[in-house]
Protein backbone atom coordinates (compact mmCIF):
# COMPACT_ATOMS: atom_id res chain seq x y z
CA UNK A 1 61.48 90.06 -25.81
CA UNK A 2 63.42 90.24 -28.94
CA UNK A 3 63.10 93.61 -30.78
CA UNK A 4 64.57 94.23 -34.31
CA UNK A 5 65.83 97.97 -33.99
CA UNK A 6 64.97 100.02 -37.21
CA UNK A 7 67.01 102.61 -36.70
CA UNK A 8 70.28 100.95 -36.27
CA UNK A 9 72.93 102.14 -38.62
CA UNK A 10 74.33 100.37 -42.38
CA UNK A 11 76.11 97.34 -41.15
CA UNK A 12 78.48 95.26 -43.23
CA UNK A 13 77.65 91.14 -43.62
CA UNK A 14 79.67 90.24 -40.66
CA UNK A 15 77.51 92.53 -38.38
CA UNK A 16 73.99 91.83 -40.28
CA UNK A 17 75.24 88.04 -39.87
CA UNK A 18 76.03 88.45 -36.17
CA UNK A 19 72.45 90.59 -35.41
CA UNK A 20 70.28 87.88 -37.52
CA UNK A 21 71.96 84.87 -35.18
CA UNK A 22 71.72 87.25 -32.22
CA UNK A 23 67.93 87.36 -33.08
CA UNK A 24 67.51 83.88 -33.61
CA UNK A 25 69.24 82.97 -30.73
CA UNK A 26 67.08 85.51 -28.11
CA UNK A 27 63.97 84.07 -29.85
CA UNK A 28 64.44 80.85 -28.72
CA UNK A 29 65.35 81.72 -25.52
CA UNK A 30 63.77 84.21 -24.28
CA UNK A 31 59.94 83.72 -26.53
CA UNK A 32 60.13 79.98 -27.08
CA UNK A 33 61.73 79.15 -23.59
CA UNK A 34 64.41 76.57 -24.85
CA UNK A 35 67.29 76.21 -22.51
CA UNK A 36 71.06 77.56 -23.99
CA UNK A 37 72.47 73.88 -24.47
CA UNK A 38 69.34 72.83 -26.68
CA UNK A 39 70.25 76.30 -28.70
CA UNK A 40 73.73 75.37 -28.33
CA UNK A 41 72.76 71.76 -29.95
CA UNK A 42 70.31 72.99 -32.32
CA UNK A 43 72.77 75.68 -34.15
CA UNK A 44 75.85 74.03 -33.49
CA UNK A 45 77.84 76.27 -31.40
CA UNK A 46 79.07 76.00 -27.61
CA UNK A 47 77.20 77.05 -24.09
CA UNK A 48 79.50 79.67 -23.78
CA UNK A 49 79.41 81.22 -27.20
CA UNK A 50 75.21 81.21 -26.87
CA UNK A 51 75.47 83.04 -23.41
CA UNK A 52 77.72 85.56 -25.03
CA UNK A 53 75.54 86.38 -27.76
CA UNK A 54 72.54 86.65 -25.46
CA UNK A 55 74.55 89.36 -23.10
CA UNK A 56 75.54 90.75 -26.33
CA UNK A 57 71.76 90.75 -27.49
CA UNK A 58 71.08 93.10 -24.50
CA UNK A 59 73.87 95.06 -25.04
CA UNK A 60 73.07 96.14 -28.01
CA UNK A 61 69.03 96.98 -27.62
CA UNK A 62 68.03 93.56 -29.67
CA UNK A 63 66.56 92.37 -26.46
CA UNK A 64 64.90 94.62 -23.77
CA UNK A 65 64.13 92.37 -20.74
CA UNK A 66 62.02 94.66 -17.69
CA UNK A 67 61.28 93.52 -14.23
CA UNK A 68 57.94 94.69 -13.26
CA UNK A 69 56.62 94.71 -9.45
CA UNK A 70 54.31 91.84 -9.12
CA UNK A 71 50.79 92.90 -9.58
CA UNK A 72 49.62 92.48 -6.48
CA UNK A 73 51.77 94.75 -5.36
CA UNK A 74 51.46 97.42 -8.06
CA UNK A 75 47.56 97.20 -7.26
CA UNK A 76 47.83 98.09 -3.90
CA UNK A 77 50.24 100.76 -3.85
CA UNK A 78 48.69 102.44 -7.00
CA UNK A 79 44.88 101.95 -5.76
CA UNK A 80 46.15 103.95 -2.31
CA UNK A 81 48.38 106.56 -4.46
CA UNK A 82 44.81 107.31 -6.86
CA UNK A 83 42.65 107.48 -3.46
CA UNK A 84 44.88 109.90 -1.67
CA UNK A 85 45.62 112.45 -5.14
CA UNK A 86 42.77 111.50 -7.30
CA UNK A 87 45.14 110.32 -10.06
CA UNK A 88 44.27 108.47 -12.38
CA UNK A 89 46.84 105.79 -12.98
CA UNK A 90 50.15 105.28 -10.96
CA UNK A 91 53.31 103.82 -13.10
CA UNK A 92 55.60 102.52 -10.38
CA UNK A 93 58.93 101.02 -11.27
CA UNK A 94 61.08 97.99 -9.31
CA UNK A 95 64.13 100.15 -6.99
CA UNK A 96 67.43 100.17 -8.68
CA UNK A 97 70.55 101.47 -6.88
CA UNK A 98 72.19 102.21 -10.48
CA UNK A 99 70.42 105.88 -10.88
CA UNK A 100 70.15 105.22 -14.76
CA UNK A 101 68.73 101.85 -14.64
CA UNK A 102 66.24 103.53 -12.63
CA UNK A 103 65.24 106.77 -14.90
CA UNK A 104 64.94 103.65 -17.58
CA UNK A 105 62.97 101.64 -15.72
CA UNK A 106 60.35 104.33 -15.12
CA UNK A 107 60.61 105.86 -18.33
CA UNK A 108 59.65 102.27 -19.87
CA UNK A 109 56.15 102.60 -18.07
CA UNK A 110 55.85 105.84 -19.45
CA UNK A 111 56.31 104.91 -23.02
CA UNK A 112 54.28 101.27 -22.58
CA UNK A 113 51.72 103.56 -21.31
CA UNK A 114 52.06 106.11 -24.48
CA UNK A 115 52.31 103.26 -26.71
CA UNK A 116 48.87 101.61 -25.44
CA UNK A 117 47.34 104.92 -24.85
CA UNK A 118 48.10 107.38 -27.61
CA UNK A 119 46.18 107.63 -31.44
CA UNK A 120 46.37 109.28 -34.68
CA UNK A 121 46.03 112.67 -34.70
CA UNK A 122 46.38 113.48 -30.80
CA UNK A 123 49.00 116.10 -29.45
CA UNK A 124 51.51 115.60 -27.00
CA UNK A 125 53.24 118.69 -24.83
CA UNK A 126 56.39 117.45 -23.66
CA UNK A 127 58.71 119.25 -21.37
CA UNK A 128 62.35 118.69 -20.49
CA UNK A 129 65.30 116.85 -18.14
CA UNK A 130 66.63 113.26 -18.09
CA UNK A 131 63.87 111.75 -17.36
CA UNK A 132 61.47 112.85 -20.02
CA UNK A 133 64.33 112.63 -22.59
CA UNK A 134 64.61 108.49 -21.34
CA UNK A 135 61.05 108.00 -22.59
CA UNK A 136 62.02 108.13 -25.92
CA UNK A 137 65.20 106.11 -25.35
CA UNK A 138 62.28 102.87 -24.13
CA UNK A 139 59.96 103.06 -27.03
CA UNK A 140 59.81 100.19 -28.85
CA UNK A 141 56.84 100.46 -31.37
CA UNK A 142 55.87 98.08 -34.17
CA UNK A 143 53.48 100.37 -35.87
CA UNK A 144 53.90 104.25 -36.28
CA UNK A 145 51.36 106.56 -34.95
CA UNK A 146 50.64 109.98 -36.48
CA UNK A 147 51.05 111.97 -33.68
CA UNK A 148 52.67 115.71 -32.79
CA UNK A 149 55.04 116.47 -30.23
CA UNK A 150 54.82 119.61 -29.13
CA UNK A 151 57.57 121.79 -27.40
CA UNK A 152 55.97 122.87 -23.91
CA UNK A 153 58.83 124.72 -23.01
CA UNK A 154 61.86 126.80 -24.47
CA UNK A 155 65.23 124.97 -24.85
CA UNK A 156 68.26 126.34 -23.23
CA UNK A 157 71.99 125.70 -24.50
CA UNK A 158 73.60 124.71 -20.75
CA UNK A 159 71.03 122.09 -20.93
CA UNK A 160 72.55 119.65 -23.62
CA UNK A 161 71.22 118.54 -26.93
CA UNK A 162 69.85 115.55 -25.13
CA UNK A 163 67.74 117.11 -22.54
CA UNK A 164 66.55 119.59 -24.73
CA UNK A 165 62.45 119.55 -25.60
CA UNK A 166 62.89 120.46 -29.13
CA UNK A 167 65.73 117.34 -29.21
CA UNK A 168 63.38 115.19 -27.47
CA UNK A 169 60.18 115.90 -29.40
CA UNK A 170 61.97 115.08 -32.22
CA UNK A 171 63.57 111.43 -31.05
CA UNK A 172 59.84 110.95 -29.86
CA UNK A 173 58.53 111.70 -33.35
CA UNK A 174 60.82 109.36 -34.96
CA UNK A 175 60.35 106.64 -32.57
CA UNK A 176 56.30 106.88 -33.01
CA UNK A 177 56.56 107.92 -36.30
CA UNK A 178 54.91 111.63 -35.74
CA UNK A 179 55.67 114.96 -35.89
CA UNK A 180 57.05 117.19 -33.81
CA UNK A 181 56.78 121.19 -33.44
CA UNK A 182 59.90 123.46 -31.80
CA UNK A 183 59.28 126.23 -29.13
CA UNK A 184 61.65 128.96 -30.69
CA UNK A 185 62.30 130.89 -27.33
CA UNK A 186 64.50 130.39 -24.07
CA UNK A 187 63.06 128.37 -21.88
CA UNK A 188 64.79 131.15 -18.96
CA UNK A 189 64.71 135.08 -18.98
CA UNK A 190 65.61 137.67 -17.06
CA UNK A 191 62.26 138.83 -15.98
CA UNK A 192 58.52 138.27 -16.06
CA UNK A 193 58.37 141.52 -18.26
CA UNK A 194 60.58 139.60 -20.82
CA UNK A 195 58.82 136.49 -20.01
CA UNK A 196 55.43 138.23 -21.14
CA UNK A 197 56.95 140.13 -24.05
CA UNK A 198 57.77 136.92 -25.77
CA UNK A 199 54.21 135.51 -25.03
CA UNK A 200 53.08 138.17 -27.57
CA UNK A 201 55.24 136.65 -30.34
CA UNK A 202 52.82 135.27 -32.39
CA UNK A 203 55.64 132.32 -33.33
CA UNK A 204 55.80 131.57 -29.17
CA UNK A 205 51.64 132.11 -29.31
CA UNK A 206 51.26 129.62 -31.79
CA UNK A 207 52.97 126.75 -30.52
CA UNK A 208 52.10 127.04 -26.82
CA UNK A 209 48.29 127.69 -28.13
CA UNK A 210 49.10 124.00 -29.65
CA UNK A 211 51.11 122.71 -26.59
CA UNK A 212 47.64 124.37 -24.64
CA UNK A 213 45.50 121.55 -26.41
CA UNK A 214 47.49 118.85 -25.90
CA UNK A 215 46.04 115.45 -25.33
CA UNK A 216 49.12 114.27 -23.34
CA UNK A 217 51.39 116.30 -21.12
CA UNK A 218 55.20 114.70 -20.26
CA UNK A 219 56.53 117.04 -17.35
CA UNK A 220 59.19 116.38 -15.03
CA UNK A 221 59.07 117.22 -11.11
CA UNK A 222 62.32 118.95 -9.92
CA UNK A 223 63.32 118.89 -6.41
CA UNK A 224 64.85 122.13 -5.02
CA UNK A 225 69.17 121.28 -3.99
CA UNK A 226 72.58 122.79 -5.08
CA UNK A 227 72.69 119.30 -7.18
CA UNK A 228 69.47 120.33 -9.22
CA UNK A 229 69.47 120.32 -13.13
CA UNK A 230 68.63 124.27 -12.65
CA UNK A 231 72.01 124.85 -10.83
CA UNK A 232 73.67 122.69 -13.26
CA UNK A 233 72.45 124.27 -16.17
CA UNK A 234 73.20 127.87 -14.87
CA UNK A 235 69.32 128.89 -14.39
CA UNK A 236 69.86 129.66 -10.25
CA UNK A 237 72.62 130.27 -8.50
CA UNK A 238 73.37 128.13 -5.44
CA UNK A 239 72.40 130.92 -3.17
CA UNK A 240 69.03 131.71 -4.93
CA UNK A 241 68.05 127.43 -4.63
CA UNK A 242 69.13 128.10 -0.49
CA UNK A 243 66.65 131.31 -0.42
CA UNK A 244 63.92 129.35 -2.27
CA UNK A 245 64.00 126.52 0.04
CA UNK A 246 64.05 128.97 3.08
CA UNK A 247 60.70 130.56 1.91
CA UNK A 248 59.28 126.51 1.64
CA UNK A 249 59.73 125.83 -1.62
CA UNK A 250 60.09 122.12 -2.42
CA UNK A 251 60.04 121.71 -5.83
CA UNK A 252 59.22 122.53 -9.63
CA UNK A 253 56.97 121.18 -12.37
CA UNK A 254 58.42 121.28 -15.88
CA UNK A 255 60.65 123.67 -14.65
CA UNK A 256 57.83 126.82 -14.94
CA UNK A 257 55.85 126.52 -11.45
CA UNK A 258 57.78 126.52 -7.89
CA UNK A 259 55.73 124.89 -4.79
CA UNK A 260 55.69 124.15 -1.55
CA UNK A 261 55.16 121.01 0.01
CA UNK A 262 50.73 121.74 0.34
CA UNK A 263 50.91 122.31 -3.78
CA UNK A 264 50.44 125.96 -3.49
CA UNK A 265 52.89 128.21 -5.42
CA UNK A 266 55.72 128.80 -3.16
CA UNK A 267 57.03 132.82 -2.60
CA UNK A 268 60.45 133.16 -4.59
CA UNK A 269 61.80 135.27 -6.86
CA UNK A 270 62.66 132.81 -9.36
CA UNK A 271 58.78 132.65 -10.23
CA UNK A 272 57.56 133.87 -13.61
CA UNK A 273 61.01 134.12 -15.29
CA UNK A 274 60.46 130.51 -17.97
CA UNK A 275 58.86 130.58 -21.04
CA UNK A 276 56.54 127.42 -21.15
CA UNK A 277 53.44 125.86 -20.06
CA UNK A 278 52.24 126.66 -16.57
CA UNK A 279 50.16 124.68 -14.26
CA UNK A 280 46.86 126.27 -15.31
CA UNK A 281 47.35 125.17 -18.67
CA UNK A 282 48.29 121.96 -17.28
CA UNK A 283 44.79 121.55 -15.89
CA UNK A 284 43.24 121.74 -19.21
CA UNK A 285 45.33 118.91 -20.63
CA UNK A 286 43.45 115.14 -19.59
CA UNK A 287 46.68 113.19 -19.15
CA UNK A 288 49.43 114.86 -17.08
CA UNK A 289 52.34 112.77 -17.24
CA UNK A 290 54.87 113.50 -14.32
CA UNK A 291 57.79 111.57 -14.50
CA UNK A 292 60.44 111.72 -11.28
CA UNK A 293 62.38 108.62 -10.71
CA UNK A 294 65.62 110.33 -8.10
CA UNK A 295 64.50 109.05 -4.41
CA UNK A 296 65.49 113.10 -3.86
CA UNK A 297 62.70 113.83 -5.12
CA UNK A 298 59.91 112.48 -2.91
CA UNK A 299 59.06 115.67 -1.53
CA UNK A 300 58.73 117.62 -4.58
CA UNK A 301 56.27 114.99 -5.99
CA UNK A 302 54.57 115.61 -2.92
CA UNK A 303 53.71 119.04 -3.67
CA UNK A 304 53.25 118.78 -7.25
CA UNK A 305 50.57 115.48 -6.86
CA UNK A 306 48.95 118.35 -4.47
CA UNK A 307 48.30 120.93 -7.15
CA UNK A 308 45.77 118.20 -8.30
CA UNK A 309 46.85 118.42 -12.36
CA UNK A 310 48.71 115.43 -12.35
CA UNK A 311 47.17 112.38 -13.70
CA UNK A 312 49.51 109.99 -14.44
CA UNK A 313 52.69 109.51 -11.88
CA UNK A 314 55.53 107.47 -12.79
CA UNK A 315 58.12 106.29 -10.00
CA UNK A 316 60.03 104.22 -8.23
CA UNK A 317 58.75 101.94 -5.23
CA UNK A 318 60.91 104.10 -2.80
CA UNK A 319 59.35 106.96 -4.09
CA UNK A 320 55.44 105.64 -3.91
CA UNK A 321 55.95 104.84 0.02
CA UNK A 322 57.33 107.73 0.99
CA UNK A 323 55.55 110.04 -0.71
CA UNK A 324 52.38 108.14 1.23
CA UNK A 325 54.31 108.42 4.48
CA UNK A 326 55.00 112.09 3.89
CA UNK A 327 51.12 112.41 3.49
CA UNK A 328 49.89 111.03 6.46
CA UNK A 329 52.50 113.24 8.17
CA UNK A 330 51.67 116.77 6.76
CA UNK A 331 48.35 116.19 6.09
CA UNK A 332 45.97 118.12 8.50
């Protein structure tokens, strides 16, 4: 549907010219269903110079056209993902082979979800990694909300601005129109004594004692490879990920907890070492958001939809059936 985007930069009176026809023109199309040759007819311009601007419209975020499963469909496959993991609601996003188109397609669920479900004055904890930062690249609000974003997990400089918590809290507070609170501490130390030192920082204390009462929680599942964000961002070595999965571990949530494949927290010695939320305070929080969209990571949602904190799972199709197949087979 056509979207006017408040946050697009000063334009001169070519460009404001261009978006206002670009709006007109999606309008009619896409809201009022006329065909492109009675736009074409009605504005006086050509076919071809109406398609243009509609690709163009897309382009450039005027119009955000989303493919959803057909409901049927989503029904079914959510009704047997709530049975199996007592969830609550199941977001599950159209396969894409493009792995950006699909961390946007299942982020857009997300922030649908946050737009219909969030109020003023609730508190969201939100975590880290491409796919929790692509929430905040779908929301597309008409009214702002006063609510907090809270940090629920340090930041870390390998990361990237963009996959940063503190960066993402505050896109998410501008697109809603809230607030947002940092997490001033490393999201990785050396050691669980360092790790506990900097709990007693009554600056950390604070802000995870506000992350702790959190309405929402946005948390990403992590599978355990040599291609993982961790390795990527310097956390683990290689080895360390190989030693990890040896001892069973499958996977992380938000980056704090490691697991194995039955939800239980998995024997490594990367445990205990990030600042952040863990999964007891997860349990207190009433809507766990966990947000995986890579079909790597079936196994790791697995174990984390096993630790029973998640409420709310957003995927892909691929990911729904085989984490149901992977079920049947290890369960028992």
């Amino acid at each position: 549907m056509p979207f006017n985007n408040p946050w697009m930069p000063r334009m001169n009176g070519q460009d404001a010219a261009d978006i206002d026809l670009m709006t007109e023109i999606s309008t009619l199309y896409y809201v009022q269903g006329e065909t492109q040759e009675a736009i074409a007819n009605r504005l006086g311009h050509s076919r071809v110079r109406i398609g243009r601007l509609l690709k163009r419209a897309q382009a450039e975020g005027i119009v955000d056209v989303r493919v959803r499963l057909h409901p049927a469909v989503s029904v079914e496959i959510e009704q047997e993902l709530k049975r199996r993991f007592g969830l609550k609601r199941a977001l599950i996003a159209l396969d894409n082979a493009d792995p950006d188109v699909q961390r946007s397609s299942v982020a857009s669920l997300v922030a649908d979800h946050l737009s219909r479900s969030l109020t003023d004055g609730q508190i969201v904890a939100v975590g880290m990694g491409r796919n929790v930062a692509a929430v905040a690249d779908n929301v597309f609000l008409a009214e702002s909300l006063k609510v907090s974003f809270v940090c629920a997990i340090g930041g870390s400089l390998r990361a990237g601005e963009h996959m940063n918590p503190d960066h993402i809290c505050r896109r998410l507070a501008s697109r809603f129109g809230g607030d947002s609170e940092t997490l001033y501490a490393p999201a990785l130390v050396q050691s669980g004594e360092l790790r506990d030192a900097l709990y007693e920082n009554s600056t950390v204390r604070q802000t995870l004692d506000r992350a702790r009462r959190a309405d929402t929680a946005l948390i990403g599942v992590g599978d355990v490879s040599e291609d993982s964000n961790m390795v990527r961002m310097g956390w683990f070595s290689a080895q360390e990920i190989a030693e990890a999965r040896l001892s069973g571990t499958v996977g992380d949530m938000m980056g704090y907890d490691f697991i194995d494949i039955h939800g239980k927290p998995s024997a490594t010695q990367m445990q205990g070492r990030v600042v952040g939320l863990n999964i007891q305070d997860l349990t207190r929080i009433p809507d766990v958001i966990a947000i995986a969209s890579e079909n790597t990571k079936a196994v790791g949602i697995l174990g984390a939809l096993r630790t029973g904190v998640i409420d709310t799972l957003a995927t892909s199709v691929t990911n729904a059936h085989t984490i149901l197949r992977l079920d049947e087979a290890t369960t028992g």
